[in-house]
Protein backbone atom coordinates (compact mmCIF):
# COMPACT_ATOMS: atom_id res chain seq x y z
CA UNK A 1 152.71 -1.79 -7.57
CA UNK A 2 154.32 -2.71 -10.78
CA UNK A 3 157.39 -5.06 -10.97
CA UNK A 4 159.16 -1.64 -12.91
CA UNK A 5 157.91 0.67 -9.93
CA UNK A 6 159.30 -1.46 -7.50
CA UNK A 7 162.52 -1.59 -8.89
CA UNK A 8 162.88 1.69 -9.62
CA UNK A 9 164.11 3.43 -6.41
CA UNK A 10 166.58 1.05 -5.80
CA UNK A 11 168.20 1.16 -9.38
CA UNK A 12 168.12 5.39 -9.12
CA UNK A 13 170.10 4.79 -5.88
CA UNK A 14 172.69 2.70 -7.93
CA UNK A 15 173.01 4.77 -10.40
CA UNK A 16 173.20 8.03 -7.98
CA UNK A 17 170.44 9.79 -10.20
CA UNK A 18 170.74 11.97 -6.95
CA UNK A 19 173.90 13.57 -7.35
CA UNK A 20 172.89 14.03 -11.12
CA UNK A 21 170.57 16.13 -10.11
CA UNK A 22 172.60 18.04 -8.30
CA UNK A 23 175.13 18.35 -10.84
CA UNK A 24 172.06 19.52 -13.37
CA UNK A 25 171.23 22.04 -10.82
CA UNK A 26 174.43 23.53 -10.65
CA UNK A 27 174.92 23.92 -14.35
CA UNK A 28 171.19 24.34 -15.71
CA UNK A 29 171.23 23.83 -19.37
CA UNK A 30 169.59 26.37 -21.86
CA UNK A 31 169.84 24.46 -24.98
CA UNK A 32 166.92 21.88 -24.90
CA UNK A 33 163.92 23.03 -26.68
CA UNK A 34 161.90 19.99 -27.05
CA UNK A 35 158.81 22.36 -27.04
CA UNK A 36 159.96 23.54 -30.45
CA UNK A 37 156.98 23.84 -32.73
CA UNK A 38 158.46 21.63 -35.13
CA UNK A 39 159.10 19.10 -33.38
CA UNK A 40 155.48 18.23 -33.23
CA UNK A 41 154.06 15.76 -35.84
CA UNK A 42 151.28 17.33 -38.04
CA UNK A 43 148.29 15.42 -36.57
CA UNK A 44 148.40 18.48 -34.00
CA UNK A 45 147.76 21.79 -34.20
CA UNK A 46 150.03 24.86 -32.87
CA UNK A 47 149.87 28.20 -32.14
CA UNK A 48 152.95 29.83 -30.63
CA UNK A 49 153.61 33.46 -29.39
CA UNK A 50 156.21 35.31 -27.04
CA UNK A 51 155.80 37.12 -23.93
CA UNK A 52 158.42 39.04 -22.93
CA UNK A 53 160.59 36.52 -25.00
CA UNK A 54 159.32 33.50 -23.30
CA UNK A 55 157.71 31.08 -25.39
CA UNK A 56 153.74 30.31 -25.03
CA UNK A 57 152.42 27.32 -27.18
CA UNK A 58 149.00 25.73 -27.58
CA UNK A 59 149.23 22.19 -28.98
CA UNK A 60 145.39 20.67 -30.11
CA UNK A 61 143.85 18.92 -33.09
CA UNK A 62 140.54 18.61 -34.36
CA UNK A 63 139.12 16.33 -32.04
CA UNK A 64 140.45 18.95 -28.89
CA UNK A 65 137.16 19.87 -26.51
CA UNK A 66 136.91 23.37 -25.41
CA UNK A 67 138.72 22.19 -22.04
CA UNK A 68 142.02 23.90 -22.02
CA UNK A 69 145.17 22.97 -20.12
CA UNK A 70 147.78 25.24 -18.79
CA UNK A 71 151.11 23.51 -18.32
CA UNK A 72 153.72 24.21 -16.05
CA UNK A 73 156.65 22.29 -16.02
CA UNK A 74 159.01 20.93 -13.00
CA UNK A 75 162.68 21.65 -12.56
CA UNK A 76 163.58 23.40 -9.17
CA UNK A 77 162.76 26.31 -10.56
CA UNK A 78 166.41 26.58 -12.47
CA UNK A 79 166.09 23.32 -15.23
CA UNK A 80 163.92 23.42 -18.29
CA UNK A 81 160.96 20.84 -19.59
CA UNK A 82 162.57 17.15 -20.59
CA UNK A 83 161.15 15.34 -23.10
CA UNK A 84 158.54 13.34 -20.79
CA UNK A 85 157.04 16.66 -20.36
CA UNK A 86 156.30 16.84 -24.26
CA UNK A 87 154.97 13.62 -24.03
CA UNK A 88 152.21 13.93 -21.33
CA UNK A 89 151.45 17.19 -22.75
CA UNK A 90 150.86 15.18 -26.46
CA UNK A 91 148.95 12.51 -24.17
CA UNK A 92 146.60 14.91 -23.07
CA UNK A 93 145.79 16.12 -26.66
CA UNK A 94 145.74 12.69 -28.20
CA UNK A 95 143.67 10.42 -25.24
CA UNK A 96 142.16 13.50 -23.23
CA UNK A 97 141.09 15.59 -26.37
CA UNK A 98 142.14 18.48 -24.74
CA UNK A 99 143.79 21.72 -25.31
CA UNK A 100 146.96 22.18 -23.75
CA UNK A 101 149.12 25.00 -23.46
CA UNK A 102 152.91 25.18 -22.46
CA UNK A 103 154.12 28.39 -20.67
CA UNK A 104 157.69 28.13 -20.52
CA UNK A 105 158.55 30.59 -17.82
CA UNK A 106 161.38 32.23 -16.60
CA UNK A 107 164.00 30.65 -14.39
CA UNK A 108 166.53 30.99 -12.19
CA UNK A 109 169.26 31.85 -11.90
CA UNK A 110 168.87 34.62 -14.86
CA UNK A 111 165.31 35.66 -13.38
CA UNK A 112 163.12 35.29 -10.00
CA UNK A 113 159.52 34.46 -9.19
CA UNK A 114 158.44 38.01 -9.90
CA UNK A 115 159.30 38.02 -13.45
CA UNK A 116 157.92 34.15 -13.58
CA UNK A 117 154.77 35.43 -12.31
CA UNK A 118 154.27 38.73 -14.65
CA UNK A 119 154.96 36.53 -17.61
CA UNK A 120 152.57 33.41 -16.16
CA UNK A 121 149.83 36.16 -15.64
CA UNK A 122 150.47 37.65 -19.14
CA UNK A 123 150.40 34.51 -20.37
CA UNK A 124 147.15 33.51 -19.05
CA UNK A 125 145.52 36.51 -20.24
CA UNK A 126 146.61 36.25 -23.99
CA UNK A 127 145.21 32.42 -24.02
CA UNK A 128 141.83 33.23 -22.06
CA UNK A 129 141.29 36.42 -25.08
CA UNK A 130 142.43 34.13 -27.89
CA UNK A 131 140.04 30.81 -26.46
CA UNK A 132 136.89 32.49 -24.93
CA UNK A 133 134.99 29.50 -25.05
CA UNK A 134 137.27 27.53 -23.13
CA UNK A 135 136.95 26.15 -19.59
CA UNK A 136 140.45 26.99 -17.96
CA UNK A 137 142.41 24.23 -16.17
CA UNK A 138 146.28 23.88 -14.41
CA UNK A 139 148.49 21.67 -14.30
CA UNK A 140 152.06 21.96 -12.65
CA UNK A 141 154.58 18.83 -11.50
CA UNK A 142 157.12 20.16 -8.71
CA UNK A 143 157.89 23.35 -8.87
CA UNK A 144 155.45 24.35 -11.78
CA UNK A 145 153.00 23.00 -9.15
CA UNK A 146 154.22 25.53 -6.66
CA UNK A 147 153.34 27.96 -9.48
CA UNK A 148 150.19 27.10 -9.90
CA UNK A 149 149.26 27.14 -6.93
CA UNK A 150 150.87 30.32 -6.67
CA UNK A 151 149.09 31.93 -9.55
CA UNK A 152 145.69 30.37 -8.11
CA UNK A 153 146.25 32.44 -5.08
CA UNK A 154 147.11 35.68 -6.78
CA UNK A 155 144.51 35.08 -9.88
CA UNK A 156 141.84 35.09 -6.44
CA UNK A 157 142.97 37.55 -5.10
CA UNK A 158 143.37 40.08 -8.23
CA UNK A 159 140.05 38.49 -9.54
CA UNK A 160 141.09 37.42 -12.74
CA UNK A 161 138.39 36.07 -14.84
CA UNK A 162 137.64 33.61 -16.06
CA UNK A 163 139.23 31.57 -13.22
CA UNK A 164 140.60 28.10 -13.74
CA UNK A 165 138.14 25.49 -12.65
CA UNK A 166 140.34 22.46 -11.96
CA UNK A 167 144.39 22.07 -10.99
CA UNK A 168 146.54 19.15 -10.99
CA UNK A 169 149.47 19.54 -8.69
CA UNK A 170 151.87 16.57 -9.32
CA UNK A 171 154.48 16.51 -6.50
CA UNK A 172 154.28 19.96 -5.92
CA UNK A 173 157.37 22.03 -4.44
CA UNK A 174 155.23 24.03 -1.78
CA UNK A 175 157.88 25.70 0.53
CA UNK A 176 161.39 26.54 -1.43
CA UNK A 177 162.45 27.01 2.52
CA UNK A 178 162.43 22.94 2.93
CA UNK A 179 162.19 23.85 6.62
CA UNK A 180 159.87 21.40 7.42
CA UNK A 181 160.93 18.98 10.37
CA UNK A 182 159.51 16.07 8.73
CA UNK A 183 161.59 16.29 5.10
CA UNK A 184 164.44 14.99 6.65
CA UNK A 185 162.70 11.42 8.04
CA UNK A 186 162.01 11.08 4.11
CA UNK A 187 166.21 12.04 2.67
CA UNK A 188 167.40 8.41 2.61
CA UNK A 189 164.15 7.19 0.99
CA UNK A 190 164.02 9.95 -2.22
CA UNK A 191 166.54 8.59 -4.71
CA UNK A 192 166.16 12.06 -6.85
CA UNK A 193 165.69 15.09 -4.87
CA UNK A 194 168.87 16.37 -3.09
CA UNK A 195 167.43 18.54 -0.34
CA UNK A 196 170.24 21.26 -0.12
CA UNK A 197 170.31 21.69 -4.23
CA UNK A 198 166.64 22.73 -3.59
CA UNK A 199 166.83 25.26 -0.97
CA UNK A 200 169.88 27.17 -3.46
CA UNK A 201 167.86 27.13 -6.21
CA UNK A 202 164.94 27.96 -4.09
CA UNK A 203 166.81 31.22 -2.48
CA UNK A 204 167.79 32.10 -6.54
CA UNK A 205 164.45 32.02 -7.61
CA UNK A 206 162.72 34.01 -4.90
CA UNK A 207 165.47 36.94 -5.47
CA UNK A 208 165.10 39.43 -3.18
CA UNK A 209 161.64 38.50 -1.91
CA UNK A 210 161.44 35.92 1.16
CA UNK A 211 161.39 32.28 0.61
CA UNK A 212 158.44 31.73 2.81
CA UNK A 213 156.37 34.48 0.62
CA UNK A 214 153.14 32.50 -0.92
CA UNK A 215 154.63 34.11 -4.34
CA UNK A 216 157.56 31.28 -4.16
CA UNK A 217 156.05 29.53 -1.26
CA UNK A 218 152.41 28.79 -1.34
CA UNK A 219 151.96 26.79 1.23
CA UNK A 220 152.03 30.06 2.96
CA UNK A 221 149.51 31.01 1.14
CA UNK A 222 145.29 31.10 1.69
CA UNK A 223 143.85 28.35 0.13
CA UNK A 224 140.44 29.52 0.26
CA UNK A 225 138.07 29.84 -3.33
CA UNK A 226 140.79 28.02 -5.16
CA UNK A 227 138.63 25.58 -7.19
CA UNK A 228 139.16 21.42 -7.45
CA UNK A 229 142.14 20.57 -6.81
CA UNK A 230 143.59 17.18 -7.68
CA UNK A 231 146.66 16.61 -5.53
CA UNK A 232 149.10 13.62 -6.48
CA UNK A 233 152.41 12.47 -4.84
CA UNK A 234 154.68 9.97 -3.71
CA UNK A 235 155.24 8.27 -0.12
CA UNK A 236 158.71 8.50 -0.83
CA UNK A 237 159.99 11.84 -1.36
CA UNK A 238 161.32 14.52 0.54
CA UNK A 239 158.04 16.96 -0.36
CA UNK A 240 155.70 14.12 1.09
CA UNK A 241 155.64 16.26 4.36
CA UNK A 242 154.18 19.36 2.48
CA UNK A 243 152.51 17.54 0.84
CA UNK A 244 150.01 16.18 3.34
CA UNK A 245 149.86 19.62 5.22
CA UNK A 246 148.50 20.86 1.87
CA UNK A 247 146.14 18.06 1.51
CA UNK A 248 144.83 18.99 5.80
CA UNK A 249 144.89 22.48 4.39
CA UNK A 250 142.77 22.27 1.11
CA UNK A 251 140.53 20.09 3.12
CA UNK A 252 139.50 22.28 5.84
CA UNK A 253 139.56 25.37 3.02
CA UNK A 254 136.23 27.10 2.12
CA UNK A 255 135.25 27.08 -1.92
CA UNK A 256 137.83 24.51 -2.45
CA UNK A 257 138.16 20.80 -3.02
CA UNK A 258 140.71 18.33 -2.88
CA UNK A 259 141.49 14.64 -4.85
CA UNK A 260 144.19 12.97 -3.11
CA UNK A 261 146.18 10.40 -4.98
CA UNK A 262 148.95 9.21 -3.59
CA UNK A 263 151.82 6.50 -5.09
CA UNK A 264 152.59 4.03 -2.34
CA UNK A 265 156.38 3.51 -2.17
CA UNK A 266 157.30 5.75 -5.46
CA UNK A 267 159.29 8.63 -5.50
CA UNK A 268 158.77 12.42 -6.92
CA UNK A 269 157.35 13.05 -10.00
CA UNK A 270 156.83 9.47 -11.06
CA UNK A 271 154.80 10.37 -14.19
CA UNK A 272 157.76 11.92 -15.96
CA UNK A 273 159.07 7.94 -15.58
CA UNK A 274 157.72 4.67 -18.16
CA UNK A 275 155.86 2.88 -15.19
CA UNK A 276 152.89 1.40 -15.27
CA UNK A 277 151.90 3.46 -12.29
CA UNK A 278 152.25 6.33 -14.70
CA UNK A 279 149.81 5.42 -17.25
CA UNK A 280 147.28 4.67 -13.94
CA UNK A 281 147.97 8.34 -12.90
CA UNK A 282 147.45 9.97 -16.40
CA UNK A 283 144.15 8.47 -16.71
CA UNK A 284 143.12 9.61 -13.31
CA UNK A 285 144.21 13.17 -14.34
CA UNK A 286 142.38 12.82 -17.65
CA UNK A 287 139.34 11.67 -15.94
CA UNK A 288 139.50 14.51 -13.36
CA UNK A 289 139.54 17.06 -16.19
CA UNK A 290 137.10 15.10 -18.56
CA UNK A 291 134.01 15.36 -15.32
């Protein structure tokens, strides 16, 4: 563990990055847009459309494989994509050489998980007709890795072709309930996540549907025929419990595998941080998309 990493729980605890969360949470802003097509340097390549008003865009450049990246981005399901976002997403491009696009879905608490998943499978759709030569991959931190595992158990089940071959699930939110006995033995040691913040924006975002559906909660899900699955989290935070009951349940689950990595001692969604531990994880999710 890096000297950085190993400072870094303590120093979110001093600063209370916690409660700023929860103050983000409460107030979601709407007027971020680092995914703004001109805000990308012209060594890449766009191409940017609407569904439904929600923007889709494909960043590549020449060099870009026929590998193809769909990106889902974390934020409770209620905050928008931060800037660290744009950066692994450029990363991938760049190092990776592959195509990546973002799919900035709806949220809550202006929309629920039914509209997130009729745009998502829209989405999908338009990208698969426009890149038919493409292999199809995920990639979701927190709660975009809910949704895609979500949209892995719906694309089975509806038989969507061509289905993605590979998903990276980075800290994934797997059960907006946050009923699990466990997630409280991990509270005091997850500097960011405050537990009830996530089950509001957790009831918001299901809507009218219940939180324990595999639509907003995919843990309830069947996690049969799913594809490779590279699964990557931290040993402290409060969605370590889920976490390893996904990784017993993707094990034991017929037609899919499972990569486990998992950051000793750092906390959720460490790749959106400047650690060294990052740049470790990145390549290991390059590689795992590059075999």
């Amino acid at each position: 563990m890096s000297l950085l990493s190993d400072i870094a729980v303590p120093v979110a605890k001093l600063v209370n990055a916690k409660r700023g969360n929860e103050k983000a949470m409460e107030n979601p802003r709407r007027d971020t847009d680092f995914f703004n097509r001109n805000n990308f340097d012209k060594s890449f390549q766009t191409d940017e459309e609407f569904i439904d008003g929600f923007q889709v865009i494909t960043v590549k450049t020449e060099k870009s494989l026929n590998r193809h990246v769909i990106f889902l981005h974390g934020g409770g399901y209620v905050l928008r994509a931060v800037r660290s976002h744009k950066n692994i997403v450029e990363r991938m491009v760049k190092k990776y050489n592959l195509k990546v696009t973002f799919v900035d879905y709806p949220l809550a608490p202006e929309d629920t998980v039914d509209k997130a998943h009729d745009v998502l499978m829209k989405a999908y759709k338009s990208v698969a007709e426009k890149n038919r030569e493409d292999d199809f991959y995920f990639f979701g931190d927190s709660a975009g890795g809910g949704l895609a595992l979500a949209f892995l158990q719906v694309a089975r089940d509806e038989k969507i072709v061509p289905f993605p071959k590979k998903t990276v699930l980075m800290s994934p939110w797997l059960d907006v309930s946050m009923t699990n006995e466990e997630i409280k033995d991990f509270e005091e040691k997850d500097p960011l996540l405050p537990v009830h913040s996530l089950i509001k924006a957790g009831k918001q975002f299901a809507g009218n549907m219940d939180v324990k559906s595999p639509l907003v909660s995919p843990i309830y899900g069947n996690m049969d025929n799913l594809g490779e699955i590279m699964l990557l989290f931290g040993t402290n935070e409060v969605l370590y419990p889920d976490c390893m009951k996904l990784s017993d349940m993707l094990d034991t689950a017929f037609g899919t595998t499972v990569e486990l990595y998992v950051g000793e001692n750092l906390c959720h969604d460490w790749i959106l941080a400047p650690l060294k531990e990052t740049d470790e994880a990145l390549d290991a999710i390059g590689k795992f998309y590059l075999e």
